[in-house]
C-alpha atoms as a PDB file:
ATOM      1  CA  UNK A   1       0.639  16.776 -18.622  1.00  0.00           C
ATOM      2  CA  UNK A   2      -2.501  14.303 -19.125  1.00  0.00           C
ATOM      3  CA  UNK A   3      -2.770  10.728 -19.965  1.00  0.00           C
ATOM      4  CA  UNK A   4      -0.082   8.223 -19.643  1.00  0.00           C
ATOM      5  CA  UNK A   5       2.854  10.803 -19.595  1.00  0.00           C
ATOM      6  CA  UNK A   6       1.267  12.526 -16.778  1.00  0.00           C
ATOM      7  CA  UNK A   7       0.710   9.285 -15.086  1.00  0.00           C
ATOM      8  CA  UNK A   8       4.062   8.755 -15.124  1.00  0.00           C
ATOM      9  CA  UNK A   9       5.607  11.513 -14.362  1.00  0.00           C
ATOM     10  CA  UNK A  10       3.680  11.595 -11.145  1.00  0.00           C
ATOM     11  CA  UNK A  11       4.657   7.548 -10.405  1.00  0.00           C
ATOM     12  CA  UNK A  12       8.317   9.340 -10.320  1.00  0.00           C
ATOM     13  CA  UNK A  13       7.865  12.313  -8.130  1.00  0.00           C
ATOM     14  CA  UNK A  14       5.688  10.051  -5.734  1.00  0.00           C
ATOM     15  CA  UNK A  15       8.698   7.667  -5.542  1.00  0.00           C
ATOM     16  CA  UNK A  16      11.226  11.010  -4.925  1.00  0.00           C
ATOM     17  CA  UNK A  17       8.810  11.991  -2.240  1.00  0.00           C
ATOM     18  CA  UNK A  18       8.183   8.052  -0.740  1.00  0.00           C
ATOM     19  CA  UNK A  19      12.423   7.502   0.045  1.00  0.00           C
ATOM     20  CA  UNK A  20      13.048  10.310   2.114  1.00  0.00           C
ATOM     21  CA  UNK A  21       9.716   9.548   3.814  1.00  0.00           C
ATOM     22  CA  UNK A  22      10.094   6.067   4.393  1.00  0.00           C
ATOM     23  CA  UNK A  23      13.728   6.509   5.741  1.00  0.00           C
ATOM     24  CA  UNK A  24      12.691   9.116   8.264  1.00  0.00           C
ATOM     25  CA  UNK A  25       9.626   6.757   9.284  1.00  0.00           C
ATOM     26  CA  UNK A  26      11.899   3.414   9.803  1.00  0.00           C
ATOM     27  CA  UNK A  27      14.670   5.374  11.616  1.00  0.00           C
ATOM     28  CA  UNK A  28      11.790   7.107  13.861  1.00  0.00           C
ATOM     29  CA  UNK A  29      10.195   4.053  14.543  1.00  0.00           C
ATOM     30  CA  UNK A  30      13.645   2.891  15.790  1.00  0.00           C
ATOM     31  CA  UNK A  31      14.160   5.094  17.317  1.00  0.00           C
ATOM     32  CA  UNK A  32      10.971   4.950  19.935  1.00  0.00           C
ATOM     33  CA  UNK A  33      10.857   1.726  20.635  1.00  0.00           C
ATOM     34  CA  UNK A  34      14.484   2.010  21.918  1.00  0.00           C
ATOM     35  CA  UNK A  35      13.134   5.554  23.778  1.00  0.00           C
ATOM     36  CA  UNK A  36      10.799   2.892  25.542  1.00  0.00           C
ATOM     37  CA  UNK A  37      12.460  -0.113  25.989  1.00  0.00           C
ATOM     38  CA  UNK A  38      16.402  -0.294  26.350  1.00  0.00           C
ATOM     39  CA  UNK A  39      16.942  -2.711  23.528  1.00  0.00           C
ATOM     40  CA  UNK A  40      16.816  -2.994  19.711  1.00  0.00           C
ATOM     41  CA  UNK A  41      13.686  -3.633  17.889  1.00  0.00           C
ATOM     42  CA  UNK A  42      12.992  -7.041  17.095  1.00  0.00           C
ATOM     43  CA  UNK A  43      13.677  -7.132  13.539  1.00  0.00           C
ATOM     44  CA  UNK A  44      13.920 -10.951  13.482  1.00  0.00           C
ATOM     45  CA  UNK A  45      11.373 -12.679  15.456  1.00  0.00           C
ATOM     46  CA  UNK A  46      12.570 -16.017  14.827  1.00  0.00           C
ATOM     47  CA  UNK A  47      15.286 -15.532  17.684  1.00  0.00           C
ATOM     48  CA  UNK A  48      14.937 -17.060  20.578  1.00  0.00           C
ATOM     49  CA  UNK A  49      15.181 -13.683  22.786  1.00  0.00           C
ATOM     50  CA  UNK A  50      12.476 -12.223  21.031  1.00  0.00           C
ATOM     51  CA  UNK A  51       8.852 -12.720  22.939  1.00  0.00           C
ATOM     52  CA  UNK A  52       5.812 -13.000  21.401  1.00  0.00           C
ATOM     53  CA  UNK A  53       4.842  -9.674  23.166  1.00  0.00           C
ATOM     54  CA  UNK A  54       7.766  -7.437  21.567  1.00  0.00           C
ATOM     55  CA  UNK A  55       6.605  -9.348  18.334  1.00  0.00           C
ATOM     56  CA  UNK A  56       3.341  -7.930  18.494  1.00  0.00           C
ATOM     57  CA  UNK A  57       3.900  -4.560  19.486  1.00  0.00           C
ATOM     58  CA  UNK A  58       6.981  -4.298  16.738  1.00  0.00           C
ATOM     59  CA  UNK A  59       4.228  -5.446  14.092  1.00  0.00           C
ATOM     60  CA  UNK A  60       2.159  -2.856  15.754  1.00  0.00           C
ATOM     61  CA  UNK A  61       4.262   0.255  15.716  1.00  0.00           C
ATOM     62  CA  UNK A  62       5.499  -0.686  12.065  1.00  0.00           C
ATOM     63  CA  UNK A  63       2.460  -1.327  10.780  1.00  0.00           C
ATOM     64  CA  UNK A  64       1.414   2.037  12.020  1.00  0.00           C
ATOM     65  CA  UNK A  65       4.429   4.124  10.869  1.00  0.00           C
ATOM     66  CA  UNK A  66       4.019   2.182   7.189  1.00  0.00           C
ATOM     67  CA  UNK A  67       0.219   3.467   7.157  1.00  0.00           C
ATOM     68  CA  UNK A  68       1.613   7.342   8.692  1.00  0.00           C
ATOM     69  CA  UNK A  69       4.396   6.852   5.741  1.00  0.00           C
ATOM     70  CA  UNK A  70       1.871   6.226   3.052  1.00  0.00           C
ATOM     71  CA  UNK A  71       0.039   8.970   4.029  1.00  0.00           C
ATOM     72  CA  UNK A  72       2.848  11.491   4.064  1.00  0.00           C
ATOM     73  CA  UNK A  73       3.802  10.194   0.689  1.00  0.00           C
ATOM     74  CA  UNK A  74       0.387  10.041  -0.800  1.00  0.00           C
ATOM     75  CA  UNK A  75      -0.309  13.743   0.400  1.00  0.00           C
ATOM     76  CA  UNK A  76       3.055  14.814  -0.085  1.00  0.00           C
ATOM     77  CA  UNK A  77       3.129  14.205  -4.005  1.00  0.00           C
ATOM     78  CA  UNK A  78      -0.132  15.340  -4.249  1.00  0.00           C
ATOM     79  CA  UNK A  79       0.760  18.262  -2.913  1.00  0.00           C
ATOM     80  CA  UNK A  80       3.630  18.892  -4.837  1.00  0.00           C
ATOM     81  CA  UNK A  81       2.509  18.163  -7.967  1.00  0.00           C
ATOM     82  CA  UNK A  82      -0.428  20.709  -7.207  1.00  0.00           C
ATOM     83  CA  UNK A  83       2.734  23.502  -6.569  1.00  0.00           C
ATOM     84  CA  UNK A  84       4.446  22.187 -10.009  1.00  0.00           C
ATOM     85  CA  UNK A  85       2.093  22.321 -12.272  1.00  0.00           C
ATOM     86  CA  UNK A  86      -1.092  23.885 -10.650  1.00  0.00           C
ATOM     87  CA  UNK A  87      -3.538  21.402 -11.261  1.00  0.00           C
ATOM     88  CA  UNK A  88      -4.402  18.229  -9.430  1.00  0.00           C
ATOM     89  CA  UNK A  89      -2.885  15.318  -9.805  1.00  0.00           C
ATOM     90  CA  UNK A  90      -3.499  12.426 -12.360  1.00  0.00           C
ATOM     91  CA  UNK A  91      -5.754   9.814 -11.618  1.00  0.00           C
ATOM     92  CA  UNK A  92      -4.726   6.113 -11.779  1.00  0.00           C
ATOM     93  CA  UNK A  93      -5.449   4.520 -14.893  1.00  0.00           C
ATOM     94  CA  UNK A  94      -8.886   2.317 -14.295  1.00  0.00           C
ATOM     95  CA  UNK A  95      -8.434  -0.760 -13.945  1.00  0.00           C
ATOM     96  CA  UNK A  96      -9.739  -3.026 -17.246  1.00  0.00           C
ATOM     97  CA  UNK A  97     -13.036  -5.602 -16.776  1.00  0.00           C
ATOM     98  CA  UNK A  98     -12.657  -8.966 -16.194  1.00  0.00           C
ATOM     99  CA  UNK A  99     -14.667 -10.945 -18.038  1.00  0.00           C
ATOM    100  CA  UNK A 100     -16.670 -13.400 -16.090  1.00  0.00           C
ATOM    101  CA  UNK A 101     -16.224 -17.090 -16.378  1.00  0.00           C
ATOM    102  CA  UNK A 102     -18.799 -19.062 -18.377  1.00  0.00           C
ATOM    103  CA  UNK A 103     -20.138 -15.550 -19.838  1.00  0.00           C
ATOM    104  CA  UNK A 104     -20.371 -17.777 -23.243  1.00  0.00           C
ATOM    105  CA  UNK A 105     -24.542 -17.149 -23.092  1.00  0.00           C
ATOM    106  CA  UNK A 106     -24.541 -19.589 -20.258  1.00  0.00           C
ATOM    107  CA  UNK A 107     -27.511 -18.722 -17.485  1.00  0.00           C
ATOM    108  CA  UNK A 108     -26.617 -17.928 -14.136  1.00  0.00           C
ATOM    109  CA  UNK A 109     -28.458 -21.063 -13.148  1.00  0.00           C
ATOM    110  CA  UNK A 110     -27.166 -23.856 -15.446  1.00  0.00           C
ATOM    111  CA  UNK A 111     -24.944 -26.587 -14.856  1.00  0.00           C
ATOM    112  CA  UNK A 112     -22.282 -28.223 -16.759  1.00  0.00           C
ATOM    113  CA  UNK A 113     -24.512 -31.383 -17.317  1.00  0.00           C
ATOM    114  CA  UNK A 114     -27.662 -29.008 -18.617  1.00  0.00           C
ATOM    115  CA  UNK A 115     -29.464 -29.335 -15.903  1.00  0.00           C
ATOM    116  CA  UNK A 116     -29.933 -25.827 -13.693  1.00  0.00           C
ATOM    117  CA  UNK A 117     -30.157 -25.631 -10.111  1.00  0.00           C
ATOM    118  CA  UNK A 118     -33.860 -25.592 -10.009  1.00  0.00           C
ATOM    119  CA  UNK A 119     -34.171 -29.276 -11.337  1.00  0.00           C
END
């Protein structure tokens, strides 16, 4: 599969490999902050029994088991795709150039009044 169907086709069996993933990664995360400390996560840290330090360390050990589940997905699609149809997987589609403002002939050094910046 090349071009856009390929594309495609591996957005889909990323997303069949990122829900499993990212279900096993929140309920493991869970899961060791209550190993550590007796109580739930703070999943809301606008109550008042949450401290800034649980806050933190929540943000922390999320934002560390979102990078470790992007990873396992990213690999793990990869990987899979390789097994399906033996070749690597498709590239993202590059992204298109901007054009840059005042590109009308205008000189990197002029003004809007005419004048440049060396006047």
């Amino acid at each position: 599969m090349a071009g856009s169907g390929g594309r495609l086709a591996f957005k889909l069996l990323t997303t069949l490999v990122a829900i499993p993933i990212g279900r096993l990664v929140t309920k493991g995360t869970a899961k060791a902050w209550v190993a550590v400390r007796p109580e739930n996560p703070p999943h809301d840290p606008k109550r008042v029994e949450t401290t800034w330090k649980d806050a933190l360390v929540w943000a922390v050990v999320t934002g560390f088991g979102s990078a470790i589940a992007q990873l396992l997905t990213t690999k793990g699609a990869d990987t899979a795709w390789r097994g399906i149809t033996g070749r690597p997987s498709p590239r993202p589609k590059p992204p298109k150039a901007k054009k840059a403002k005042g590109s009308k002939g205008s000189k990197g050094n002029a003004k809007t009044d005419g004048t440049t910046i060396a006047d």
